[in-house]
C-alpha atoms as a PDB file:
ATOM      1  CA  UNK A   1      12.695  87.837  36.142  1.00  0.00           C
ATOM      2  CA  UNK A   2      12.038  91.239  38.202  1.00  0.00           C
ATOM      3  CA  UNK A   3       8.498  90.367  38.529  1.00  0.00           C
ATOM      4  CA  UNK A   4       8.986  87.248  40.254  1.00  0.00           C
ATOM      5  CA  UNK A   5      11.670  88.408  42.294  1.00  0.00           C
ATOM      6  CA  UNK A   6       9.085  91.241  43.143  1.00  0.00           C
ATOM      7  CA  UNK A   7       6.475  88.343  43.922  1.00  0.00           C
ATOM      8  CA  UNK A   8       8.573  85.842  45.908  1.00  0.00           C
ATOM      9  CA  UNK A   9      10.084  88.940  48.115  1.00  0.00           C
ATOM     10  CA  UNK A  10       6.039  90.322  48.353  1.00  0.00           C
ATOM     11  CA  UNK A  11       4.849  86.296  48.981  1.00  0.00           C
ATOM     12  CA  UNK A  12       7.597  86.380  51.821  1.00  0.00           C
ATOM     13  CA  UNK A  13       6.121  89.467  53.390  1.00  0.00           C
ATOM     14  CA  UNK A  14       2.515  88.416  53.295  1.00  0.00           C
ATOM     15  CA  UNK A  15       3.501  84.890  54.756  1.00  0.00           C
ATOM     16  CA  UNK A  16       5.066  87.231  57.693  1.00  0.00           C
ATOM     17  CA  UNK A  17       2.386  89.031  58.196  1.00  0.00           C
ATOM     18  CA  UNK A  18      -0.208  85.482  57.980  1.00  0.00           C
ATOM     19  CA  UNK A  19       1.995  84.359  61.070  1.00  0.00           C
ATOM     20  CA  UNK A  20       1.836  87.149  62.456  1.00  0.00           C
ATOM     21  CA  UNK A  21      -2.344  87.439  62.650  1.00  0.00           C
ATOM     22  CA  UNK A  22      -2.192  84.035  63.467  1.00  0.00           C
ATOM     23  CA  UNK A  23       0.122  84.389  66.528  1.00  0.00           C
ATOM     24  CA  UNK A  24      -2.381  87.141  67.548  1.00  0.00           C
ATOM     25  CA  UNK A  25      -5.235  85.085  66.870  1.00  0.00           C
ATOM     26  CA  UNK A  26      -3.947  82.633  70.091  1.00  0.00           C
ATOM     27  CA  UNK A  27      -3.465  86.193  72.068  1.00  0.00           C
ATOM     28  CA  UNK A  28       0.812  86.890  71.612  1.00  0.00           C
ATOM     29  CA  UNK A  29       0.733  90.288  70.898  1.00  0.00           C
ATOM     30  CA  UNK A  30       3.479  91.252  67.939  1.00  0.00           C
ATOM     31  CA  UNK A  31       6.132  93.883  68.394  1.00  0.00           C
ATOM     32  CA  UNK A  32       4.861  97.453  67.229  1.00  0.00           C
ATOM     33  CA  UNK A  33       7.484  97.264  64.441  1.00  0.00           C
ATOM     34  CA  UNK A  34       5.978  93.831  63.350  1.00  0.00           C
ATOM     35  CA  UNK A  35       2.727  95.034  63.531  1.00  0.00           C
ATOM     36  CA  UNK A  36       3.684  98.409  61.125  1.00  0.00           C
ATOM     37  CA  UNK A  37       5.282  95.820  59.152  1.00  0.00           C
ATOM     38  CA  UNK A  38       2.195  93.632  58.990  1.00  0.00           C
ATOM     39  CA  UNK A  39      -0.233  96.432  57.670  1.00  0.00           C
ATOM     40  CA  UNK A  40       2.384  97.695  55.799  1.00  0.00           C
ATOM     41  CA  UNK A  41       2.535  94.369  54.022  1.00  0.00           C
ATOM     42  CA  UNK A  42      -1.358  94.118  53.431  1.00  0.00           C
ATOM     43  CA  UNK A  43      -1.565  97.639  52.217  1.00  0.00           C
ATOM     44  CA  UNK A  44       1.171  96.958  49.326  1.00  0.00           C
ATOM     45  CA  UNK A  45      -0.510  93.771  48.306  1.00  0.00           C
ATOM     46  CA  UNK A  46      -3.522  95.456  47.924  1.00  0.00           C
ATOM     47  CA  UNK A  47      -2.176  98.554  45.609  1.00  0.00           C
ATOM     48  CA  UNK A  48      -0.972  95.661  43.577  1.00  0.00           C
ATOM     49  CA  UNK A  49      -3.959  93.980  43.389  1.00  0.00           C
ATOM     50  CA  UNK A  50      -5.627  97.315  42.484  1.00  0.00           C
ATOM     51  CA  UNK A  51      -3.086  98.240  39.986  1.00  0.00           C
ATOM     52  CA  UNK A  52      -3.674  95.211  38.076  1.00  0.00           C
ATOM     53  CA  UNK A  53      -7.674  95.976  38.280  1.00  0.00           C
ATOM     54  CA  UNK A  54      -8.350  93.157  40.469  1.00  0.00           C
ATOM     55  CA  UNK A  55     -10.769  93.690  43.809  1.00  0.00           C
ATOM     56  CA  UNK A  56      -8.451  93.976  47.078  1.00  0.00           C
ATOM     57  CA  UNK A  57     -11.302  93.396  49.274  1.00  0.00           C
ATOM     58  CA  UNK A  58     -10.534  89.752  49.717  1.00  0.00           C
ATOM     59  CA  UNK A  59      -7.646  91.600  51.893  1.00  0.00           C
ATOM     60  CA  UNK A  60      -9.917  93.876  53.823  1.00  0.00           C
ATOM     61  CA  UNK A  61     -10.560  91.397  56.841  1.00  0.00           C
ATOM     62  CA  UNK A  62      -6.650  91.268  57.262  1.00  0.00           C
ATOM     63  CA  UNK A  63      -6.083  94.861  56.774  1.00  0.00           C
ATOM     64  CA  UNK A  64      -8.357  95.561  59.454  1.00  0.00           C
ATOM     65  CA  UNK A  65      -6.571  92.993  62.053  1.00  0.00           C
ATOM     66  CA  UNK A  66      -3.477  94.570  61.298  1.00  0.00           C
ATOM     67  CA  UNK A  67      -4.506  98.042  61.900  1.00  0.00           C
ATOM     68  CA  UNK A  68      -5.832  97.117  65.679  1.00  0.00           C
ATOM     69  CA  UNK A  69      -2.690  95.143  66.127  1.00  0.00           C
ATOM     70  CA  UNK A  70      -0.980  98.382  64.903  1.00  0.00           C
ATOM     71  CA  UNK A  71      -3.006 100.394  67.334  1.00  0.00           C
ATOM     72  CA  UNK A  72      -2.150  98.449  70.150  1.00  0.00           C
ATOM     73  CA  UNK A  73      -5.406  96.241  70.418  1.00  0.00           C
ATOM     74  CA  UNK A  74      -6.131  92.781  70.459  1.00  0.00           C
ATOM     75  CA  UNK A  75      -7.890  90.672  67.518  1.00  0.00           C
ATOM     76  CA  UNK A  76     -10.735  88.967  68.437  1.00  0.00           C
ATOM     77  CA  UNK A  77     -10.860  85.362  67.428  1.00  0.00           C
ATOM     78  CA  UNK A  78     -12.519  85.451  64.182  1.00  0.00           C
ATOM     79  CA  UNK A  79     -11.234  88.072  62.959  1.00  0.00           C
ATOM     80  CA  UNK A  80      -7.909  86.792  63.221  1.00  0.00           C
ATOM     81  CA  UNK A  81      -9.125  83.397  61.769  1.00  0.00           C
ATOM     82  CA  UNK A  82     -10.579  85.896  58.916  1.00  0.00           C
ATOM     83  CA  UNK A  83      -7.599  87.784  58.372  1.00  0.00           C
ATOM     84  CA  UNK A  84      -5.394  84.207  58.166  1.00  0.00           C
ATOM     85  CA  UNK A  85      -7.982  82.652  55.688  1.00  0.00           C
ATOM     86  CA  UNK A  86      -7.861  85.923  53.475  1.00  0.00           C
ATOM     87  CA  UNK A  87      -3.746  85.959  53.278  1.00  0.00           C
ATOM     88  CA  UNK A  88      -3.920  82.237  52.394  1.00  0.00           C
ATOM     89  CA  UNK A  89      -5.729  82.943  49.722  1.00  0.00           C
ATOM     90  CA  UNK A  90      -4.176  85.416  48.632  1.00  0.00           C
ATOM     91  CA  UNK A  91      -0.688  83.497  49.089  1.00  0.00           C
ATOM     92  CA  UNK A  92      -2.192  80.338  47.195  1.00  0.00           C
ATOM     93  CA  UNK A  93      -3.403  82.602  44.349  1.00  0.00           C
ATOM     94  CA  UNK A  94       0.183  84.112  43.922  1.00  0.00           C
ATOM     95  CA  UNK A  95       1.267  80.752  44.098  1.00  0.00           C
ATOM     96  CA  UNK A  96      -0.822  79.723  41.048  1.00  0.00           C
ATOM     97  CA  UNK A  97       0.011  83.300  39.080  1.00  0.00           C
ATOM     98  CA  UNK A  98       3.878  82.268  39.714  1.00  0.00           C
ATOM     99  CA  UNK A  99       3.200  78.638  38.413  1.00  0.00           C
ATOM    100  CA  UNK A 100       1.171  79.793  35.171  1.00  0.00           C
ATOM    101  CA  UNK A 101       4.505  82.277  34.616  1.00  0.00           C
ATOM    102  CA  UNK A 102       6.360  79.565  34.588  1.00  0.00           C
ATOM    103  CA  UNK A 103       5.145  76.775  32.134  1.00  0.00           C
END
């Protein structure tokens, strides 16, 4: 039960930080506290996925769009189109994990 509280409250970070890339994708700038937040999100997704032995490059194009956002810098468009594909992934495979949990 821990685990998928863990999941749903790391799934609700990582859908965050997906709107957040793609809001910056169309050119709104976030917040520097929603950028922090977005990396922030990325980074701990990818420990996870590296914990478990899994690759966290599929995370790498968003990681990087979240560190320019972070440093103040707009994403260029398909980076940002990158970075939103990678975290739907990512979200869609959690969302599979959490299903196989369950039955």
């Amino acid at each position: 039960m821990t685990t998928l509280i863990a999941t749903e409250a790391q799934r609700h970070q990582l859908e965050q930080a997906q709107r957040v890339l793609a809001m910056a994708r169309l050119g709104q700038l976030p917040t520097p506290t929603q950028a922090r937040q977005t990396l922030a999100a990325i980074t701990a997704q990818q420990q996870v996925m590296r914990q478990r032995g899994d690759s966290a490059l599929d995370l790498e194009p968003a990681r990087v769009a979240a560190s320019l956002l972070v440093l103040g810098h707009r994403v260029h468009a398909a980076m940002g189109i990158d970075a939103v594909r990678a975290l739907g992934r990512c979200l869609a495979q959690m969302a599979d994990e959490c299903e196989e949990d369950r039955t």
